[in-house]
PDB file of N, CA and C in Angstrom:
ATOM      1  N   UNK A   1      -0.285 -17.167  23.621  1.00  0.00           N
ATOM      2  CA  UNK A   1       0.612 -17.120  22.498  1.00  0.00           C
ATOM      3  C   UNK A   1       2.023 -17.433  22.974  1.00  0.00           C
ATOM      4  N   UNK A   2       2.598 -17.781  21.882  1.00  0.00           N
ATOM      5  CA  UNK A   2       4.346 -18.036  22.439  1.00  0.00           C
ATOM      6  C   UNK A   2       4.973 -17.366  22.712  1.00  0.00           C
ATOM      7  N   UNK A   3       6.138 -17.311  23.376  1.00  0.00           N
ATOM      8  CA  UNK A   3       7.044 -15.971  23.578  1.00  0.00           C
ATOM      9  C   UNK A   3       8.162 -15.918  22.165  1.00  0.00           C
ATOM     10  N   UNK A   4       8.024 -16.652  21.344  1.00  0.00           N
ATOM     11  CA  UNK A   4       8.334 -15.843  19.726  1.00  0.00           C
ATOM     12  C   UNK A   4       7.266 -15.221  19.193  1.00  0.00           C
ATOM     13  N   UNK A   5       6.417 -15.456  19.068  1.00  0.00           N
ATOM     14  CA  UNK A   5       5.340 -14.744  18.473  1.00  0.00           C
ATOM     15  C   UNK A   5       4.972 -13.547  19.312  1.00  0.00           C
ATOM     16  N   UNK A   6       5.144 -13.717  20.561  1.00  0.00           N
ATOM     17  CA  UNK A   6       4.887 -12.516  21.082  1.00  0.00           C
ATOM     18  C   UNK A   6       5.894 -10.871  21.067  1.00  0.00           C
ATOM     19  N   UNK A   7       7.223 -11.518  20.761  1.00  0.00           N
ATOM     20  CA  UNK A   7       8.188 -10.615  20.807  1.00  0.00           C
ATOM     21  C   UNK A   7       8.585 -10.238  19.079  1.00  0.00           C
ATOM     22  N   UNK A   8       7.853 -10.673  18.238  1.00  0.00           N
ATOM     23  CA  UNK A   8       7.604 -10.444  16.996  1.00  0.00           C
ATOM     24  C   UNK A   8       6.544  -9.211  16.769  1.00  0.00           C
ATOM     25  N   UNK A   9       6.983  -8.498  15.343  1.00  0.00           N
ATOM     26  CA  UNK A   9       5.795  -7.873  15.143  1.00  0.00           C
ATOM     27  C   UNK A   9       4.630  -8.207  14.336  1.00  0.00           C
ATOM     28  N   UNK A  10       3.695  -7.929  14.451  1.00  0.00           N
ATOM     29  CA  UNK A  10       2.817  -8.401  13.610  1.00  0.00           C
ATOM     30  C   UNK A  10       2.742  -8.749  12.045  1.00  0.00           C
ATOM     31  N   UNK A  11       2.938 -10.053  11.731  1.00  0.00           N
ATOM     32  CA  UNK A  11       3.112  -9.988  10.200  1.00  0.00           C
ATOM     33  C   UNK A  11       4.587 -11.249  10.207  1.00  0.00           C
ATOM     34  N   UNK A  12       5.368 -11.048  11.377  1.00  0.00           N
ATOM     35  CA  UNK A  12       6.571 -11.169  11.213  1.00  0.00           C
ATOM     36  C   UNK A  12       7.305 -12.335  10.717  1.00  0.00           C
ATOM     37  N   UNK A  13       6.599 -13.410  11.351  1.00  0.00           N
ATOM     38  CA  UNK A  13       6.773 -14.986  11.072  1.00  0.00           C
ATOM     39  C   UNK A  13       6.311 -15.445   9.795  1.00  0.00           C
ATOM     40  N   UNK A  14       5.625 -14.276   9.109  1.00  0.00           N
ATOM     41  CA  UNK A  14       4.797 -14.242   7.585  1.00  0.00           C
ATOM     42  C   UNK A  14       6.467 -14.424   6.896  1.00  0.00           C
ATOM     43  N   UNK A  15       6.859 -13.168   7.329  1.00  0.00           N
ATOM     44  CA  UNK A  15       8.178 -12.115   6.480  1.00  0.00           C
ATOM     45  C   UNK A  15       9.219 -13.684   6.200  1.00  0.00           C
ATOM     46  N   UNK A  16       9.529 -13.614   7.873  1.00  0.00           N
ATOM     47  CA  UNK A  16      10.578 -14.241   7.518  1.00  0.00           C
ATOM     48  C   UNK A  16      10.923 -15.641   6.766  1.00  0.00           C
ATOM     49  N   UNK A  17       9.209 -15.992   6.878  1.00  0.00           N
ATOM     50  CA  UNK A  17       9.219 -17.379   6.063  1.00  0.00           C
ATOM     51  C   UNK A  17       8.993 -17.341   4.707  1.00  0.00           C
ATOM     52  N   UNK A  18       8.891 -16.053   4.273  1.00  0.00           N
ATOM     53  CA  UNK A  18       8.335 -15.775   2.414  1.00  0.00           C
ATOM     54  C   UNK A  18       9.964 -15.703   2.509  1.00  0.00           C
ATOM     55  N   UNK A  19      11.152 -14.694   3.237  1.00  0.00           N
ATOM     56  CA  UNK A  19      12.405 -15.124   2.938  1.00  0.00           C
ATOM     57  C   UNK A  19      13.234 -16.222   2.737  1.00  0.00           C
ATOM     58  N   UNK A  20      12.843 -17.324   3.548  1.00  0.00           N
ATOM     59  CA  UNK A  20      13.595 -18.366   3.883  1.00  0.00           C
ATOM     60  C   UNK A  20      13.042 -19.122   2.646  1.00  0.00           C
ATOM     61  N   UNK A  21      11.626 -19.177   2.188  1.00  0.00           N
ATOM     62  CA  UNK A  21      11.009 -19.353   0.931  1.00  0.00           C
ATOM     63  C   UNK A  21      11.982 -19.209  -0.146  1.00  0.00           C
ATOM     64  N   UNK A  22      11.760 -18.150  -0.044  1.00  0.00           N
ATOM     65  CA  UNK A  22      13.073 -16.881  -1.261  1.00  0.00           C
ATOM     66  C   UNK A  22      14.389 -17.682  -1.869  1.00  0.00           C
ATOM     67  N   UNK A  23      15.039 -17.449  -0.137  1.00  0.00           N
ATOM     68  CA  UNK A  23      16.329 -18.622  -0.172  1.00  0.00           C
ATOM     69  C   UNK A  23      16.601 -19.867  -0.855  1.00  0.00           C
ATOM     70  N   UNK A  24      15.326 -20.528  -0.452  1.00  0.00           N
ATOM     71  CA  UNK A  24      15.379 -21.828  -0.614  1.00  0.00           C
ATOM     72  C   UNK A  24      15.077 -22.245  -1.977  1.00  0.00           C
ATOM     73  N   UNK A  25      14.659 -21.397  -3.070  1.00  0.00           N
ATOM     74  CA  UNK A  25      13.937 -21.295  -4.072  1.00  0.00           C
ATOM     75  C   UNK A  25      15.770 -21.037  -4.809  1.00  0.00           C
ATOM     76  N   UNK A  26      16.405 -19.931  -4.618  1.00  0.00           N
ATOM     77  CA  UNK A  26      17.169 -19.422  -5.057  1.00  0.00           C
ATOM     78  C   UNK A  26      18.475 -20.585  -5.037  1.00  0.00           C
ATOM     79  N   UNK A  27      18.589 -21.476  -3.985  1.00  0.00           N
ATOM     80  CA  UNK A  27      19.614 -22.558  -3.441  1.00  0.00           C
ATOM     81  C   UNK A  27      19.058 -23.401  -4.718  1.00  0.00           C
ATOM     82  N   UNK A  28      18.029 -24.000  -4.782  1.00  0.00           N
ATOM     83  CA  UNK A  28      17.569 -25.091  -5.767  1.00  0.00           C
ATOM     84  C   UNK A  28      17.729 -24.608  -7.261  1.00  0.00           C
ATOM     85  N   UNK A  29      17.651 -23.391  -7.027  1.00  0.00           N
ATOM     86  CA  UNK A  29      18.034 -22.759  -8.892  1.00  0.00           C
ATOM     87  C   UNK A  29      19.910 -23.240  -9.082  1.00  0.00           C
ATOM     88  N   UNK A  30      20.534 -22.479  -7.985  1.00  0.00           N
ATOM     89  CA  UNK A  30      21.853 -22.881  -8.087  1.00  0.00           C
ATOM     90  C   UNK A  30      22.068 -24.557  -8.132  1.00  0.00           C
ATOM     91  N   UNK A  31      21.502 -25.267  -7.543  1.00  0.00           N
ATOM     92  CA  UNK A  31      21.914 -26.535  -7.146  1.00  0.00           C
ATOM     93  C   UNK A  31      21.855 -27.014  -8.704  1.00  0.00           C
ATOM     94  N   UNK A  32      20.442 -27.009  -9.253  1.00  0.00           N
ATOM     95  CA  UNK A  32      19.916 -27.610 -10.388  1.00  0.00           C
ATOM     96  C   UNK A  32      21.130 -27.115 -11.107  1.00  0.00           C
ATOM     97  N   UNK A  33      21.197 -26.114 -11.068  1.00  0.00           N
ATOM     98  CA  UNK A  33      22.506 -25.014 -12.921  1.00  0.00           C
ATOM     99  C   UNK A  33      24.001 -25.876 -12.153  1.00  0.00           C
ATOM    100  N   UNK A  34      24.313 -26.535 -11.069  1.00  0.00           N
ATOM    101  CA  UNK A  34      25.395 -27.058 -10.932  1.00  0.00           C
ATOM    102  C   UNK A  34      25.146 -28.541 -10.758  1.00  0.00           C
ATOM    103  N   UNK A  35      24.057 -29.070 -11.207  1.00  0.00           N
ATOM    104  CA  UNK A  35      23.936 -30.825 -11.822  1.00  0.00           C
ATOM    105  C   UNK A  35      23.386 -31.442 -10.431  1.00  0.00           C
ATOM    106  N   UNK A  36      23.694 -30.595  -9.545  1.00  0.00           N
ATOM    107  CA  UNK A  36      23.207 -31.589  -7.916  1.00  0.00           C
ATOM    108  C   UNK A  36      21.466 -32.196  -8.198  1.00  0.00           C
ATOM    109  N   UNK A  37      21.337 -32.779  -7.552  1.00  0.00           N
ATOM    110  CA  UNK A  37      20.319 -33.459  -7.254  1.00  0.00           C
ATOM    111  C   UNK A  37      19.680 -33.245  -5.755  1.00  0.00           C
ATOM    112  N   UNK A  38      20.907 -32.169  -5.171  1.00  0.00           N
ATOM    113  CA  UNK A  38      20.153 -31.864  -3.728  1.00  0.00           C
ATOM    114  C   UNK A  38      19.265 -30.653  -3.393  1.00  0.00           C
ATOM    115  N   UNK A  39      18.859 -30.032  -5.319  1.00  0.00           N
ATOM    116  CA  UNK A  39      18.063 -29.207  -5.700  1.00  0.00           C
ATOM    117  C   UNK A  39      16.386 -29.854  -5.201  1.00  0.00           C
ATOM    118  N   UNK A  40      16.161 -30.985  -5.084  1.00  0.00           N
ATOM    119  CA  UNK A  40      15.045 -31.649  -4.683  1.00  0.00           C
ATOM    120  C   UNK A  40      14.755 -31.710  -3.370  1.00  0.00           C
ATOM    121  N   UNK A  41      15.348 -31.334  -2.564  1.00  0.00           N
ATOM    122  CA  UNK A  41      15.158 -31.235  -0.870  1.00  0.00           C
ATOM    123  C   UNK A  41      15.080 -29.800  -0.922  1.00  0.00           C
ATOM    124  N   UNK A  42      15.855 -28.684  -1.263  1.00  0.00           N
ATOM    125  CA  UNK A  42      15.244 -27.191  -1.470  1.00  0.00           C
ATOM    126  C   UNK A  42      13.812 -26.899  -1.782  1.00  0.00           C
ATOM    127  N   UNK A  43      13.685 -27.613  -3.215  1.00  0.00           N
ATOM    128  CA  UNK A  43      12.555 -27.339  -3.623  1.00  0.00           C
ATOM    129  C   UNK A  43      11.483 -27.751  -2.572  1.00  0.00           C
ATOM    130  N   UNK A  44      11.353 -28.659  -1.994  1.00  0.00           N
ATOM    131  CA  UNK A  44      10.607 -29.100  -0.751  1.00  0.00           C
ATOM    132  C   UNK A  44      10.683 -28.581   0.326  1.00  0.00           C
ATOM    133  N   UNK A  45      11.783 -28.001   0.504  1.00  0.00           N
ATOM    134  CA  UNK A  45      11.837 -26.919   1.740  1.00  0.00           C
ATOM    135  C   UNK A  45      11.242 -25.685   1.341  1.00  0.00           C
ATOM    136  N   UNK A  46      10.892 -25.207   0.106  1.00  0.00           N
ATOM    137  CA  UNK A  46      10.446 -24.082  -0.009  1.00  0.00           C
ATOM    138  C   UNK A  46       9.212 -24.079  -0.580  1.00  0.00           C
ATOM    139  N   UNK A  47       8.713 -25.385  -0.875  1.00  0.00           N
ATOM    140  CA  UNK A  47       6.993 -25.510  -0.628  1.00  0.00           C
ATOM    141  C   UNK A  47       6.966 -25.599   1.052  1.00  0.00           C
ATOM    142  N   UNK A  48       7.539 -26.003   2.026  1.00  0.00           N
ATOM    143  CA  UNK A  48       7.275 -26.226   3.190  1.00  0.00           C
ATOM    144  C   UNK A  48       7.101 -24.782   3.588  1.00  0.00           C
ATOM    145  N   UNK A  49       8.203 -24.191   3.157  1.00  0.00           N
ATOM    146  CA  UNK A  49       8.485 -22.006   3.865  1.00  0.00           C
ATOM    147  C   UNK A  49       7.456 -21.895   3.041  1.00  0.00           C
ATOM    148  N   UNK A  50       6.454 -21.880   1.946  1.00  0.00           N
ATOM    149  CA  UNK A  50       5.569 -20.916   1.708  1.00  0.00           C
ATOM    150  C   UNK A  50       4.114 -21.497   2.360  1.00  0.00           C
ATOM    151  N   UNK A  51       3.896 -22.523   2.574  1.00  0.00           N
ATOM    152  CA  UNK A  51       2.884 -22.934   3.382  1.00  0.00           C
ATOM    153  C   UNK A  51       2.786 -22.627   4.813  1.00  0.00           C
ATOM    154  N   UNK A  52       4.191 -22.192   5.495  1.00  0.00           N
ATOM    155  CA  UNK A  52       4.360 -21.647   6.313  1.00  0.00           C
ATOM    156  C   UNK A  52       3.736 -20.084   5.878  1.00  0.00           C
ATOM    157  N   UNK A  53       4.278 -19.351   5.727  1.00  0.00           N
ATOM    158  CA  UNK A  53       4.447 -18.166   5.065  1.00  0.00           C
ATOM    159  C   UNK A  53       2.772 -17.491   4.685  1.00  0.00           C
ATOM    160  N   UNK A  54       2.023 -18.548   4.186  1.00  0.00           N
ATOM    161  CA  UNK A  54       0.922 -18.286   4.327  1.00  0.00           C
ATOM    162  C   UNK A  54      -0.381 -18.592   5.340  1.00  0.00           C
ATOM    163  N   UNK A  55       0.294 -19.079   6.195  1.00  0.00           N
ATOM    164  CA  UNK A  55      -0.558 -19.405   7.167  1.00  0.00           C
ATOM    165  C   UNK A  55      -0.349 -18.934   8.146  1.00  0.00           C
ATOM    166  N   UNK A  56       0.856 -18.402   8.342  1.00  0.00           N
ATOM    167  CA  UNK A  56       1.499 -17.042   9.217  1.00  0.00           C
ATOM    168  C   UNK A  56       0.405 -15.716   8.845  1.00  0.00           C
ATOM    169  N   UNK A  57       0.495 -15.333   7.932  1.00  0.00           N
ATOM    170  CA  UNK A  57      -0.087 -14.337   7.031  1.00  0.00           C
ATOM    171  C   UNK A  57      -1.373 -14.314   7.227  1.00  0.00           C
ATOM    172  N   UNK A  58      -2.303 -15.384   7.080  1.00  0.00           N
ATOM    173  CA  UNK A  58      -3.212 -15.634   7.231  1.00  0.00           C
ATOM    174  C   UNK A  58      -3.975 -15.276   8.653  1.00  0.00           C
ATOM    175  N   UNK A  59      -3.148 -16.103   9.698  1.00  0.00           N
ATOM    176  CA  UNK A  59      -3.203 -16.021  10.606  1.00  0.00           C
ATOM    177  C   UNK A  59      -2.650 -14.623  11.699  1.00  0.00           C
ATOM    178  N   UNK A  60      -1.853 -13.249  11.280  1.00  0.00           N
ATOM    179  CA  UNK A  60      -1.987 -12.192  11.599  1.00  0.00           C
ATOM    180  C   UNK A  60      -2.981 -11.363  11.117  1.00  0.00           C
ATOM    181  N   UNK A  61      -3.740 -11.581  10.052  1.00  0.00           N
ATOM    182  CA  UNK A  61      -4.716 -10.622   9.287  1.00  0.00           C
ATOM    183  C   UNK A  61      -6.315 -11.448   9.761  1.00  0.00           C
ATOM    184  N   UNK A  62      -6.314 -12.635  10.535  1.00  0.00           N
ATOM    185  CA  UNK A  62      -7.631 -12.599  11.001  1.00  0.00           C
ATOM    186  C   UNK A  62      -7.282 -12.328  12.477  1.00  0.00           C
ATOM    187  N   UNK A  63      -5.724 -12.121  13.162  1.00  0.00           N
ATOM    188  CA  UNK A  63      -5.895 -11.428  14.358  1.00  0.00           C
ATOM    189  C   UNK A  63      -6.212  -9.859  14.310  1.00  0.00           C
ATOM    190  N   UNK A  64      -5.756  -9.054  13.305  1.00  0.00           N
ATOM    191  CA  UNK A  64      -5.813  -7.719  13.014  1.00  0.00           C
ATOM    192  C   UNK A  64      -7.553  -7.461  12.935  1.00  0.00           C
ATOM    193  N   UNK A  65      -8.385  -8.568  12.298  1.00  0.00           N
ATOM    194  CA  UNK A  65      -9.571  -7.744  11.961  1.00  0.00           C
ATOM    195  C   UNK A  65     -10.304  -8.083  12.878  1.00  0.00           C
ATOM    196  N   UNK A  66     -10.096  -9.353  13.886  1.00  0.00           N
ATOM    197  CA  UNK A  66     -10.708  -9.451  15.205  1.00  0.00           C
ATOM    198  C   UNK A  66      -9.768  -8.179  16.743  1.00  0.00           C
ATOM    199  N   UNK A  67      -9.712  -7.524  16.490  1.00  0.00           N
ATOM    200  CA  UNK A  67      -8.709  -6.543  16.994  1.00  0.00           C
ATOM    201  C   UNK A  67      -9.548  -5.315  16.621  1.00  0.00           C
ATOM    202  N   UNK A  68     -10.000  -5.416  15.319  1.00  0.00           N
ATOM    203  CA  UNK A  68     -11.071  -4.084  14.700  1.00  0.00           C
ATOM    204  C   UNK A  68     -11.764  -4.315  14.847  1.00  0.00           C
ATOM    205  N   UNK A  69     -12.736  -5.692  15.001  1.00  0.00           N
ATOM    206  CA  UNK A  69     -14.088  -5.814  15.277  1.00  0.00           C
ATOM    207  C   UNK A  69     -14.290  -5.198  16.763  1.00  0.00           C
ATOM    208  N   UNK A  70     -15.658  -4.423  16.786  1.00  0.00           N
ATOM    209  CA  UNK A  70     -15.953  -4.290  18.183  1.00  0.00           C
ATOM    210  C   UNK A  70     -16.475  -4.997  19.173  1.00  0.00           C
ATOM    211  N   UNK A  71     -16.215  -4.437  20.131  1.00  0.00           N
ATOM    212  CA  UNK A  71     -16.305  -5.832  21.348  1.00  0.00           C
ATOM    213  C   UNK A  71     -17.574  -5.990  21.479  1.00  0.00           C
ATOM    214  N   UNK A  72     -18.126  -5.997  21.014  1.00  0.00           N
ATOM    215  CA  UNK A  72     -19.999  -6.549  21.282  1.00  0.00           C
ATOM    216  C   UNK A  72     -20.575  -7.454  19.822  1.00  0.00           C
ATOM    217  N   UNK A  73     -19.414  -7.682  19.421  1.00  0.00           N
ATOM    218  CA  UNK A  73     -19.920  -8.636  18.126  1.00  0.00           C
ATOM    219  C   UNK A  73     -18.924  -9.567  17.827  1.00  0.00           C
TER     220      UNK A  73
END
């Protein structure tokens, strides 16, 4: 594993990318209500953070249940 992921807690790279998600969602609301057009690169950055976000997610909760599985199966 990497040494970010390792010095993270479990879940963590989930968190911070449903935030940056968040952000980026919230930037494109403002952009759009002030006429920009650079509301269209947000919005794409924050399909990018939630595809992140879930595959982070994804990917700590099948380390957690291989962690519970016992070692002979």
């Amino acid at each position: 594993m990497s040494a970010l992921t390792d010095r993270l807690p479990r879940g963590g790279l989930a968190r911070y990318a449903s935030v940056l998600c968040l952000l980026a969602v919230v930037a494109a609301v403002v952009s759009f209500a002030n006429g920009s057009w650079v509301g269209v690169l947000w919005v794409l950055l924050a399909g990018l953070t939630s595809n992140m976000a879930w595959y982070y997610h994804r990917r700590s909760r099948a380390a957690r249940t291989a962690e519970e599985a016992p070692a002979g199966e």
